[in-house]
C-alpha atoms as a PDB file:
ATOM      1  CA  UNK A   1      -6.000  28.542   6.611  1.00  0.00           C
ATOM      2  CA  UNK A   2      -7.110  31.086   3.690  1.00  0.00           C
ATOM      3  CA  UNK A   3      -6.671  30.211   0.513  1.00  0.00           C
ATOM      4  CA  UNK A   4      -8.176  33.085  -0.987  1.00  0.00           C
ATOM      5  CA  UNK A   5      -6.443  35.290   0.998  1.00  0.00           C
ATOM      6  CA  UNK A   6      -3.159  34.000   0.413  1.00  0.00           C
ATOM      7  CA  UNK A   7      -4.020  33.632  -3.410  1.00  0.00           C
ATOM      8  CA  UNK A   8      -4.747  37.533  -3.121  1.00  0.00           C
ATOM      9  CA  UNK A   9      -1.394  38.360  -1.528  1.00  0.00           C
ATOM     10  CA  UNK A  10       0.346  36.528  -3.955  1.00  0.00           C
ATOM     11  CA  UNK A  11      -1.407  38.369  -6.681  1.00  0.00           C
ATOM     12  CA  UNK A  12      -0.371  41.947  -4.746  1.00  0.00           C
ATOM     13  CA  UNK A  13       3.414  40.470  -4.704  1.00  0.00           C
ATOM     14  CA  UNK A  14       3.196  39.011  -8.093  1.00  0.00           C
ATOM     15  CA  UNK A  15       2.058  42.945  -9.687  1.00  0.00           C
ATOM     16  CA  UNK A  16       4.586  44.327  -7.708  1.00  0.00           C
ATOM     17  CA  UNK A  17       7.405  42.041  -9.707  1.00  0.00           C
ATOM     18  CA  UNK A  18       7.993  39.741  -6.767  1.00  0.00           C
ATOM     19  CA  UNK A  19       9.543  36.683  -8.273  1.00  0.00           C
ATOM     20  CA  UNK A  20       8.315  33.987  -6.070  1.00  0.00           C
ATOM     21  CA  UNK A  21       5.147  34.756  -5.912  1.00  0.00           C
ATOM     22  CA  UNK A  22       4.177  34.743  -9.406  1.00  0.00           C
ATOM     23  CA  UNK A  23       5.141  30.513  -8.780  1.00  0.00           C
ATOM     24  CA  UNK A  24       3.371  30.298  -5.509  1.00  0.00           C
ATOM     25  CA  UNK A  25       0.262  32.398  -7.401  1.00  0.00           C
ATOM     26  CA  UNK A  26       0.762  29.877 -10.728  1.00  0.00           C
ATOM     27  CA  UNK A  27       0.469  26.855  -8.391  1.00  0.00           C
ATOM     28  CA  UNK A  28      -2.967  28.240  -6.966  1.00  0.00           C
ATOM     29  CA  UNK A  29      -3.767  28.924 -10.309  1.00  0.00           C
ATOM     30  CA  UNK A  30      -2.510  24.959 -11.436  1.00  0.00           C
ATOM     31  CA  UNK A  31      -4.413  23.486  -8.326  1.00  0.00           C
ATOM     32  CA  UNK A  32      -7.681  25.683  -7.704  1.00  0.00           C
ATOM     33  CA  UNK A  33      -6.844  26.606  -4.839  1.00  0.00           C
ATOM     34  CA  UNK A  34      -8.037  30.166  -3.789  1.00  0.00           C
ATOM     35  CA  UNK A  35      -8.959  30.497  -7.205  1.00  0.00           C
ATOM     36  CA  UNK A  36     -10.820  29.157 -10.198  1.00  0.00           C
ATOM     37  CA  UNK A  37      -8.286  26.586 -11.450  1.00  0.00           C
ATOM     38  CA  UNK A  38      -6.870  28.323 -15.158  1.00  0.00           C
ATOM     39  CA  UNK A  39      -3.769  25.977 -16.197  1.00  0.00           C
ATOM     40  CA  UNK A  40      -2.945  28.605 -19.070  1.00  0.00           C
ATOM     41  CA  UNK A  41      -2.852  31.864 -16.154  1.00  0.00           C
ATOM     42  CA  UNK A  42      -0.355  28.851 -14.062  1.00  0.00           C
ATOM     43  CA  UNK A  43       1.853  28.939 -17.539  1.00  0.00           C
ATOM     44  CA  UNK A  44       1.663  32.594 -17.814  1.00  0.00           C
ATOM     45  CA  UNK A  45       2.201  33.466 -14.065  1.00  0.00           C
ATOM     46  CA  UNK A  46       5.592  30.774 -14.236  1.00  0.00           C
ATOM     47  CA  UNK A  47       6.954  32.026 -17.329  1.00  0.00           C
ATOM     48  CA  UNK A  48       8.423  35.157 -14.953  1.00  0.00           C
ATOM     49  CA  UNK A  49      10.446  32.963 -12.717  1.00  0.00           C
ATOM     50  CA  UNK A  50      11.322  30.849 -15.329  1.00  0.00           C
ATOM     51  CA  UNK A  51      13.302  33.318 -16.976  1.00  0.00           C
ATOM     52  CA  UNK A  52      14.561  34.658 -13.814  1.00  0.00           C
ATOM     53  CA  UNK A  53      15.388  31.443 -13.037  1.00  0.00           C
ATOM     54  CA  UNK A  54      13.949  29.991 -10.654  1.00  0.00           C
ATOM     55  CA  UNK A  55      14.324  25.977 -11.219  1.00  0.00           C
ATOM     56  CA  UNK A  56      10.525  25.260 -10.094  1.00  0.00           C
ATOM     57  CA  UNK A  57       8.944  27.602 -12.144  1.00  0.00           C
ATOM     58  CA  UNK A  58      11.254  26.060 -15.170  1.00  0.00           C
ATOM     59  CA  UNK A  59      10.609  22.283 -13.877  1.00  0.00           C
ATOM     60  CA  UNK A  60       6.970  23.102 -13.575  1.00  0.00           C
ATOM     61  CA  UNK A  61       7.354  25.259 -17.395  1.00  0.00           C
ATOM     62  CA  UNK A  62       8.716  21.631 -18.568  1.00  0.00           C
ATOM     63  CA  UNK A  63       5.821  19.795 -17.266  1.00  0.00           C
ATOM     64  CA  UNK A  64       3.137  21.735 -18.774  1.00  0.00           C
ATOM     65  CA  UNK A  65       5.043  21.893 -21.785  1.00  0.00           C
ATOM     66  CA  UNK A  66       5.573  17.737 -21.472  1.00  0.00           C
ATOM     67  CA  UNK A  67       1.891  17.037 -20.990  1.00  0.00           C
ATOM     68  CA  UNK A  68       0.538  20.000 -23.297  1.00  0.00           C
ATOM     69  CA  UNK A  69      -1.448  21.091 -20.457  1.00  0.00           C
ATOM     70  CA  UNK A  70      -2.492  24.438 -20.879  1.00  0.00           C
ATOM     71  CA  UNK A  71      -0.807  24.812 -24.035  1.00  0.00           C
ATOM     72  CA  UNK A  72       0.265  22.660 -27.264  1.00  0.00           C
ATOM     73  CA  UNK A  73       2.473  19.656 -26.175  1.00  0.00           C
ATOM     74  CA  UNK A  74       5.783  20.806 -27.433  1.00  0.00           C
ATOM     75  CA  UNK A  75       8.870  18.431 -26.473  1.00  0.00           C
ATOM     76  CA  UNK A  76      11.624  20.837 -27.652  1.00  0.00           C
ATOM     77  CA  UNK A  77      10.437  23.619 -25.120  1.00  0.00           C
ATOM     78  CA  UNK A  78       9.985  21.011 -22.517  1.00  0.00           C
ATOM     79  CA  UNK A  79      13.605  19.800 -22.688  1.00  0.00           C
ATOM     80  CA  UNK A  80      14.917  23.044 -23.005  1.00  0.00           C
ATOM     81  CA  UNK A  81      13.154  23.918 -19.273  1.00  0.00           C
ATOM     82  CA  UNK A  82      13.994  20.769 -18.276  1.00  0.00           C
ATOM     83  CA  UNK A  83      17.595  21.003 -18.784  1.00  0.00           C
ATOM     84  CA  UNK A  84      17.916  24.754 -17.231  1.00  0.00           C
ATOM     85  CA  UNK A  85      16.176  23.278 -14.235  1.00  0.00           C
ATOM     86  CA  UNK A  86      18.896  19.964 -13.922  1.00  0.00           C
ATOM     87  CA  UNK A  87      21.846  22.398 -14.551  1.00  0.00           C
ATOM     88  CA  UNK A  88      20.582  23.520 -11.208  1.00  0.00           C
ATOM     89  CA  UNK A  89      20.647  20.627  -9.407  1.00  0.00           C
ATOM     90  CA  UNK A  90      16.585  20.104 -10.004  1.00  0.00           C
ATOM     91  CA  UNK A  91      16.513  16.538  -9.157  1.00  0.00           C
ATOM     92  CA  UNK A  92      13.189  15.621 -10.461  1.00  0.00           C
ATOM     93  CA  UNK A  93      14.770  17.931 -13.552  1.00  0.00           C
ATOM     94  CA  UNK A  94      17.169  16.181 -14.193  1.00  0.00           C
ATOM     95  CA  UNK A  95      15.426  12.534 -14.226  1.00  0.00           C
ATOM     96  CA  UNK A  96      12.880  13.824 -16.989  1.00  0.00           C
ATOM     97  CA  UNK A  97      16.132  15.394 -18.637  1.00  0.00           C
ATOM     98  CA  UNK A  98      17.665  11.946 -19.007  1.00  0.00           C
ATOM     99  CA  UNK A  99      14.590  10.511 -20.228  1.00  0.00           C
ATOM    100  CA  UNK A 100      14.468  13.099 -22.953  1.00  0.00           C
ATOM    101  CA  UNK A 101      17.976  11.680 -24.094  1.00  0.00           C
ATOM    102  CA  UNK A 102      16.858   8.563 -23.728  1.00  0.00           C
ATOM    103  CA  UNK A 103      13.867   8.446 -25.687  1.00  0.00           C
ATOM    104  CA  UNK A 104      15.047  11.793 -28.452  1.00  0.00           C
ATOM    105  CA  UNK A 105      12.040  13.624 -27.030  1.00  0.00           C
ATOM    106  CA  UNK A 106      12.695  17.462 -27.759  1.00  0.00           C
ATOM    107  CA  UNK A 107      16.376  16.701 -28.476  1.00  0.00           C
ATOM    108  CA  UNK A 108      18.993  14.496 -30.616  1.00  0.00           C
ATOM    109  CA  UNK A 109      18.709  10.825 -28.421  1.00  0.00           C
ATOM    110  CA  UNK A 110      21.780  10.576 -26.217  1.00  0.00           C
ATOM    111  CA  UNK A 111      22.200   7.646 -24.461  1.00  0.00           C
ATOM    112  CA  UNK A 112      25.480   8.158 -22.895  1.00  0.00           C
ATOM    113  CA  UNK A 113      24.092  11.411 -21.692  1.00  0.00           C
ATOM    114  CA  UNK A 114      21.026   9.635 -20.657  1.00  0.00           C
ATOM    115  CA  UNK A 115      22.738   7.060 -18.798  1.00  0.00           C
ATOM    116  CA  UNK A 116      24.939   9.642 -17.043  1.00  0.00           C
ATOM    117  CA  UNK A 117      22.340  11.811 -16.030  1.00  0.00           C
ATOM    118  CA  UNK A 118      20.127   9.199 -14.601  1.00  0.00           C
ATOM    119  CA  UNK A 119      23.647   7.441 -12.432  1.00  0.00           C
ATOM    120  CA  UNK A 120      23.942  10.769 -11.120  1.00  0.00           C
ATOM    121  CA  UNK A 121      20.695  11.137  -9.621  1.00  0.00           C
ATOM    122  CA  UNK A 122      20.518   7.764  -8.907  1.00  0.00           C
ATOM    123  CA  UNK A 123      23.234   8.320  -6.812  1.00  0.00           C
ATOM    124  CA  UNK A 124      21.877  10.929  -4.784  1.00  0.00           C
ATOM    125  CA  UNK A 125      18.647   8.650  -4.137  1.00  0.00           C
ATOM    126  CA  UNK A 126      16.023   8.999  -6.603  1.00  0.00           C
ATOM    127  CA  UNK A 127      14.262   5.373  -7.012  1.00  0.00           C
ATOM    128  CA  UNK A 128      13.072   6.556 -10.784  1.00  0.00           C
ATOM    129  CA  UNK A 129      16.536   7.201 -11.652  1.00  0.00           C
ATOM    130  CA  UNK A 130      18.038   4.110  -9.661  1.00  0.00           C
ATOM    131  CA  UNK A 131      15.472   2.396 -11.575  1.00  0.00           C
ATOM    132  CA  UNK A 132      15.982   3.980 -15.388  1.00  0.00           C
ATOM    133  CA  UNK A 133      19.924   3.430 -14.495  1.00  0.00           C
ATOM    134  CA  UNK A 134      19.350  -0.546 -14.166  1.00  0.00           C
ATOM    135  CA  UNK A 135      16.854  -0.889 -17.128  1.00  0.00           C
ATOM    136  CA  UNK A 136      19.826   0.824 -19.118  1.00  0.00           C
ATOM    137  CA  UNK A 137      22.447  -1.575 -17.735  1.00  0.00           C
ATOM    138  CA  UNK A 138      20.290  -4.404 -18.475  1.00  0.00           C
ATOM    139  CA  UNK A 139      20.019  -3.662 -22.163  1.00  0.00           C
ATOM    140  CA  UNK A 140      23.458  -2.741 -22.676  1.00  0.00           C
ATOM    141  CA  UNK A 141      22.960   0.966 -22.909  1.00  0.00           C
ATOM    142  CA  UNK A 142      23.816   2.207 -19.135  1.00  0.00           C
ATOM    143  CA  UNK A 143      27.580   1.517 -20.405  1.00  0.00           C
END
């Protein structure tokens, strides 16, 4: 295992355009690993696939985005790569999609949309979902 190698070959792939590895290179970048950890080079490097996109590199977009790591916290951009990442089937995507709804983080609260989102993830196994689903129900909003 070489993690400095591998972060080098990404970078080669990455200048030469290749989509994927400007994500595999931003998650070296996001980690440290192969190379000195620089969150705003991972934001940079999956800003490519994003707009190719690739539904990691937008999922991962959202998170930084989310968390304002590496750049200023800004919900609107966050939801926006969030939701491009669910319409692909992104599960993970597609949870923190229904939360934005839910909460009217980054976009108009919809809790209809919300609860629909979050029953249809649910129902392809994810516990957080399952979870967010049955809060909803038990307040009266999952309806």
């Amino acid at each position: 295992q070489d993690s400095r190698m591998a972060a080098s070959l990404f970078q080669q792939a990455a200048d030469q355009g290749h989509v994927k590895a400007h994500l595999s290179l931003g998650a070296c970048y996001m980690e440290g690993v192969g190379v000195n950890k620089d969150v705003q080079r991972a934001l940079q490097l999956f800003t490519v696939p994003a707009q190719k996109g690739v539904a990691n590199a937008q999922y991962n977009l959202a998170v930084l985005y989310s968390r304002g790591t590496g750049t200023k916290r800004d919900a609107v951009q966050a939801a926006a790569w969030y939701l491009k990442a669910a319409d692909q089937g992104h599960r993970e995507a597609q949870v923190c999609y229904a939360t934005c709804l839910y909460k009217g983080d980054g976009v108009p609260q919809d809790l209809p949309a919300a609860a629909s989102l979050f029953q249809e993830s649910g129902a392809r196994g994810h516990s957080q979902a399952q979870f967010n689903s049955g809060v909803m129900f038990q307040r009266g909003e999952g309806e």
